[in-house]
N, C-alpha and C. Protein backbone atom coordinates (compact mmCIF):
# COMPACT_ATOMS: atom_id res chain seq x y z
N UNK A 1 0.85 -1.17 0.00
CA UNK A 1 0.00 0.00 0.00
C UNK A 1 0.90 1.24 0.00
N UNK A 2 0.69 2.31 -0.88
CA UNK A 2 1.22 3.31 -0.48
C UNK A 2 0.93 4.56 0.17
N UNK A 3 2.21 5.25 0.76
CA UNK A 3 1.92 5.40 1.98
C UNK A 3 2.31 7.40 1.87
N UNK A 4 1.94 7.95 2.65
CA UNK A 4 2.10 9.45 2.51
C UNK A 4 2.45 10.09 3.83
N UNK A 5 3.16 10.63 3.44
CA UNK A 5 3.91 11.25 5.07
C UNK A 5 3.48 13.00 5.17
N UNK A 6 2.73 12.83 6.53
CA UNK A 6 2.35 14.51 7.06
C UNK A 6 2.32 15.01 8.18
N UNK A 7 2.63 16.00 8.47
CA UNK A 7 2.99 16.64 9.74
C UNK A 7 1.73 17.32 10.32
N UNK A 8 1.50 17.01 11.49
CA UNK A 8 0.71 17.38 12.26
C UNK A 8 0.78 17.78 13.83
N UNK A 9 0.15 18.69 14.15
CA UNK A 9 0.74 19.19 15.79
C UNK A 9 -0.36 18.71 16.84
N UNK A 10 0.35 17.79 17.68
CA UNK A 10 -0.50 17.38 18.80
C UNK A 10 -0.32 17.30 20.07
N UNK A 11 -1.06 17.94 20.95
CA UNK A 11 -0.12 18.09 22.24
C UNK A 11 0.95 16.84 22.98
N UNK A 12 1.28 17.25 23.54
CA UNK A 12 2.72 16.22 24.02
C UNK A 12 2.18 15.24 25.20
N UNK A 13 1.16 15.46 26.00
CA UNK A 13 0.37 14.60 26.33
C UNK A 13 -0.55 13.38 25.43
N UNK A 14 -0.92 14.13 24.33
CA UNK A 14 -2.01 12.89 23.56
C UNK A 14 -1.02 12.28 23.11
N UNK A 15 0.09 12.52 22.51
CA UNK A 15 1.25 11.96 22.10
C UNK A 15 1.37 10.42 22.97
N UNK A 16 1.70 11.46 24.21
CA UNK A 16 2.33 9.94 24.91
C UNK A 16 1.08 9.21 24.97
N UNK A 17 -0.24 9.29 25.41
CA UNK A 17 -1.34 8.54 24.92
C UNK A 17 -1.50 7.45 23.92
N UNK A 18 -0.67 7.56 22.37
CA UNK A 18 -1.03 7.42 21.37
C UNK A 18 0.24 6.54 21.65
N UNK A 19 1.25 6.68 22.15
CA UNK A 19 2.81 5.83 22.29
C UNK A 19 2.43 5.10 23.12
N UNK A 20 1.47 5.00 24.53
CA UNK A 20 1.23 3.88 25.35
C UNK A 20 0.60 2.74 24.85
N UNK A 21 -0.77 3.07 24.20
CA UNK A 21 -1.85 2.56 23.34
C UNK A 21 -0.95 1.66 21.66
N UNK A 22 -0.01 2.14 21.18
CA UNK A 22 0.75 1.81 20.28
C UNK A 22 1.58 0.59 21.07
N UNK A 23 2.33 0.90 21.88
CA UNK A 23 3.18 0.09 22.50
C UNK A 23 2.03 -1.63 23.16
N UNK A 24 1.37 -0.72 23.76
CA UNK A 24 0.26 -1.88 24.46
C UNK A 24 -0.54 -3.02 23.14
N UNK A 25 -0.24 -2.46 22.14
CA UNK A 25 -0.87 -2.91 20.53
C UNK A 25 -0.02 -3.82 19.89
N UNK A 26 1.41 -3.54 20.38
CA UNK A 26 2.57 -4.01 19.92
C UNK A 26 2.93 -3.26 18.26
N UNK A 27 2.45 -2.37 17.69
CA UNK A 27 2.06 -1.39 16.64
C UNK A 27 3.21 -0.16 17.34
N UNK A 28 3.58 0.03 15.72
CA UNK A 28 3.93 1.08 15.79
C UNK A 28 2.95 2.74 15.80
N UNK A 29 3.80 3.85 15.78
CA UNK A 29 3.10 4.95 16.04
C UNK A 29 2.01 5.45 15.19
N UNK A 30 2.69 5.44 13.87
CA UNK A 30 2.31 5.39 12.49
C UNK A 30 0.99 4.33 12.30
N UNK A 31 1.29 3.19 12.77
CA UNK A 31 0.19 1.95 12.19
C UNK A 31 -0.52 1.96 13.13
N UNK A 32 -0.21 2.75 14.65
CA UNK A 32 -1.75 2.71 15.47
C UNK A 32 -2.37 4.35 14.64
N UNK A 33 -2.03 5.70 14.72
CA UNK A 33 -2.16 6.72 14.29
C UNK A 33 -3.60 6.12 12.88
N UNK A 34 -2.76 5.47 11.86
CA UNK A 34 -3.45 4.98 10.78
C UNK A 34 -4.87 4.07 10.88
N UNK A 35 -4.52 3.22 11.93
CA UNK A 35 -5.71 2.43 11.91
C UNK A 35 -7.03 3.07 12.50
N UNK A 36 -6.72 4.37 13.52
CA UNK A 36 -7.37 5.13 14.45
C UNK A 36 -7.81 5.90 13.06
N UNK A 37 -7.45 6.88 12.44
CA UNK A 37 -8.09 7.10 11.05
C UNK A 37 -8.87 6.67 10.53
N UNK A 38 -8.33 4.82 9.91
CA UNK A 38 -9.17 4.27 8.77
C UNK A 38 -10.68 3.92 9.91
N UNK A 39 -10.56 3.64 11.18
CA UNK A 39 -11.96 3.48 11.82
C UNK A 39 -12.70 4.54 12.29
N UNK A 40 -12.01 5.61 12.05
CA UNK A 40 -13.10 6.59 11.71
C UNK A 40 -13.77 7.40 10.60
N UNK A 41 -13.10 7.04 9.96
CA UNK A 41 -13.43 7.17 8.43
C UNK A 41 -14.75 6.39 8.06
N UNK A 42 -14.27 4.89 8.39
CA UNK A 42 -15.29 3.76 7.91
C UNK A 42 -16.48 4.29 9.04
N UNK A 43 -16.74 4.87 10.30
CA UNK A 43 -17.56 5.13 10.84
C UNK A 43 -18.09 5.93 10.03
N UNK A 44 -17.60 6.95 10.08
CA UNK A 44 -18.74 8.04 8.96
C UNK A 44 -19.03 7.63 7.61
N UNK A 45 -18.59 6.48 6.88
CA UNK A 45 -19.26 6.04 6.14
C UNK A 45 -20.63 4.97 6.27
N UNK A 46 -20.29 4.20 7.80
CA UNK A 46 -21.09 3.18 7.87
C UNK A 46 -22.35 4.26 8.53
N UNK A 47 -21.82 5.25 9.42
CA UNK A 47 -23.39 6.19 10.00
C UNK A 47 -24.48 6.33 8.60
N UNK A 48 -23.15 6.99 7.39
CA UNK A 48 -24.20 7.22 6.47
C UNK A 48 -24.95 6.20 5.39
N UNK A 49 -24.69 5.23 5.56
CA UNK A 49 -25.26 3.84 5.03
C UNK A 49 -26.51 3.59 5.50
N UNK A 50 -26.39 3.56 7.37
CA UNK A 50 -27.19 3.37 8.24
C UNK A 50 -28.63 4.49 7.80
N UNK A 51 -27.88 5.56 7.59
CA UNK A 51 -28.93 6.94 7.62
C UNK A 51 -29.75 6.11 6.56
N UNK A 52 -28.88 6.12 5.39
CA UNK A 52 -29.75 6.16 3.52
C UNK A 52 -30.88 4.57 4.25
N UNK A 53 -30.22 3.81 4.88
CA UNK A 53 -31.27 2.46 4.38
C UNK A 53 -32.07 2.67 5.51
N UNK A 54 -32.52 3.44 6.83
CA UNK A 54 -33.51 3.88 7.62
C UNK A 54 -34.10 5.09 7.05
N UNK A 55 -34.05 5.51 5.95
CA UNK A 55 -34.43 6.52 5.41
C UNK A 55 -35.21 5.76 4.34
N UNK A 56 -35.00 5.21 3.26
CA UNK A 56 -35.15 4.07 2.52
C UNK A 56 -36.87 3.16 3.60
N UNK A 57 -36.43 2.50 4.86
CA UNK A 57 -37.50 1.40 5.11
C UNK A 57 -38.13 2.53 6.02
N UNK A 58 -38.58 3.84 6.57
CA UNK A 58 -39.35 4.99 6.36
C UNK A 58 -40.40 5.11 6.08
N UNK A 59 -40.47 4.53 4.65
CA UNK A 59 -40.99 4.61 3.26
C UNK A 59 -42.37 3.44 3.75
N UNK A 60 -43.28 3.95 4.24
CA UNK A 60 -44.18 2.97 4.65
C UNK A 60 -44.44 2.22 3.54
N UNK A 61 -44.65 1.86 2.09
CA UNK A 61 -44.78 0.82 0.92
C UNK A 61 -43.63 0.28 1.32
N UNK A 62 -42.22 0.58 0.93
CA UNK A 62 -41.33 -0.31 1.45
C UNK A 62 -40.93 -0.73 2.07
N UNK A 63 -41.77 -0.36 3.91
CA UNK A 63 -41.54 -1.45 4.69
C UNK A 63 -42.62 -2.69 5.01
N UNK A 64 -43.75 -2.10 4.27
CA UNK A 64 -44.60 -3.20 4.30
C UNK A 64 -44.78 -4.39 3.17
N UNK A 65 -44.01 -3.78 2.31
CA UNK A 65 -43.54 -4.78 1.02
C UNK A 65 -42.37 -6.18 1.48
N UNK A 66 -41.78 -5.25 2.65
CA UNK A 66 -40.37 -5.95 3.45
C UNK A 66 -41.27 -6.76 3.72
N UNK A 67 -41.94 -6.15 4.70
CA UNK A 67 -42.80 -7.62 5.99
C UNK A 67 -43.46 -8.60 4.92
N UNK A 68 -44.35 -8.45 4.26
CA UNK A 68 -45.13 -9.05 3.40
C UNK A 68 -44.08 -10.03 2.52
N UNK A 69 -43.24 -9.76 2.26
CA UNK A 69 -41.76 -10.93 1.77
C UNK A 69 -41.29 -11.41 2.92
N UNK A 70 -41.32 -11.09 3.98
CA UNK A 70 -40.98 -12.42 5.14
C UNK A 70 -41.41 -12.80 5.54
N UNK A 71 -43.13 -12.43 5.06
CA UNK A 71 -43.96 -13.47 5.83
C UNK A 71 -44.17 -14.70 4.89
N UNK A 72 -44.22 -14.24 3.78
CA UNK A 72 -44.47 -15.23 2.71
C UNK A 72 -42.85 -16.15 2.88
N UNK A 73 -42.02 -15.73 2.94
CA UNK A 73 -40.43 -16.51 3.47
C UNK A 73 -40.58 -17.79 4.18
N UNK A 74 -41.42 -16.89 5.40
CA UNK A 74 -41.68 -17.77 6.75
C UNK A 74 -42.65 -18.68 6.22
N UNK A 75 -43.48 -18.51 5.15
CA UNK A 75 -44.19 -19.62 5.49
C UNK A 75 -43.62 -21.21 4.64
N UNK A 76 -42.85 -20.59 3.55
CA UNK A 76 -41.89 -21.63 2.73
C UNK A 76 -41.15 -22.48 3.08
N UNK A 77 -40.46 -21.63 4.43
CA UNK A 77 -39.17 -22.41 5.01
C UNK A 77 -39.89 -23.14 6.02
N UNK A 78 -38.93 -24.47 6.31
CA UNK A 78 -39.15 -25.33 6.90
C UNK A 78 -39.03 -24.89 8.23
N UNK A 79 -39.60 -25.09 9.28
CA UNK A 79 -39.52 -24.78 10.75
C UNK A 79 -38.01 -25.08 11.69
N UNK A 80 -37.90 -26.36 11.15
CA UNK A 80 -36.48 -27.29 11.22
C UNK A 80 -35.40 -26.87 10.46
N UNK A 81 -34.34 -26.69 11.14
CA UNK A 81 -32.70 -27.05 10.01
C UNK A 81 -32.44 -25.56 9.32
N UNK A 82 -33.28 -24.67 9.84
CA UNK A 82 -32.82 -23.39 9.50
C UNK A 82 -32.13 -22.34 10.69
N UNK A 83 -32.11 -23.14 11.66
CA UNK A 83 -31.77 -21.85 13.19
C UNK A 83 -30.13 -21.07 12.57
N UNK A 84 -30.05 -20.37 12.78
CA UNK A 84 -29.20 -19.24 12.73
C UNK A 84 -28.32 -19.50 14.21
């Protein structure tokens, strides 16, 4: 993967924060720094996923179109040999 180097100012306390948490990870500074990024990133993508498809079943036709396909589901499938 490639990789991009940038400077940023953070107090000298969160620092050592980020060096305990790194160390305790067995991760370096960089690869804890990074991963703390990419999971917040993917958070604000997954919030807005969450938003569009509760926005989406809202839609009183399309959530009663939902139910009405799992009921008809439920009645196909066998009672047995399906548990989750």
């Amino acid at each position: 993967m490639a990789v991009r180097k940038f400077a940023i100012s953070v107090p000298e306390e969160v620092m050592k924060e980020v060096d305990r948490a790194a160390a305790g990870l067995r991760t370096t500074r960089s690869g804890f720094v990074a991963d703390v990024l990419r999971r917040v990133a993917r958070a604000r993508s997954d919030r807005e996923i969450t938003r569009r498809v509760n926005q989406l079943f809202a839609d009183p036709d399309v959530a009663g179109e939902q139910r009405a396909t799992a009921a008809a589901f439920r009645k196909k499938v066998p009672r047995e040999g399906w548990e989750w």
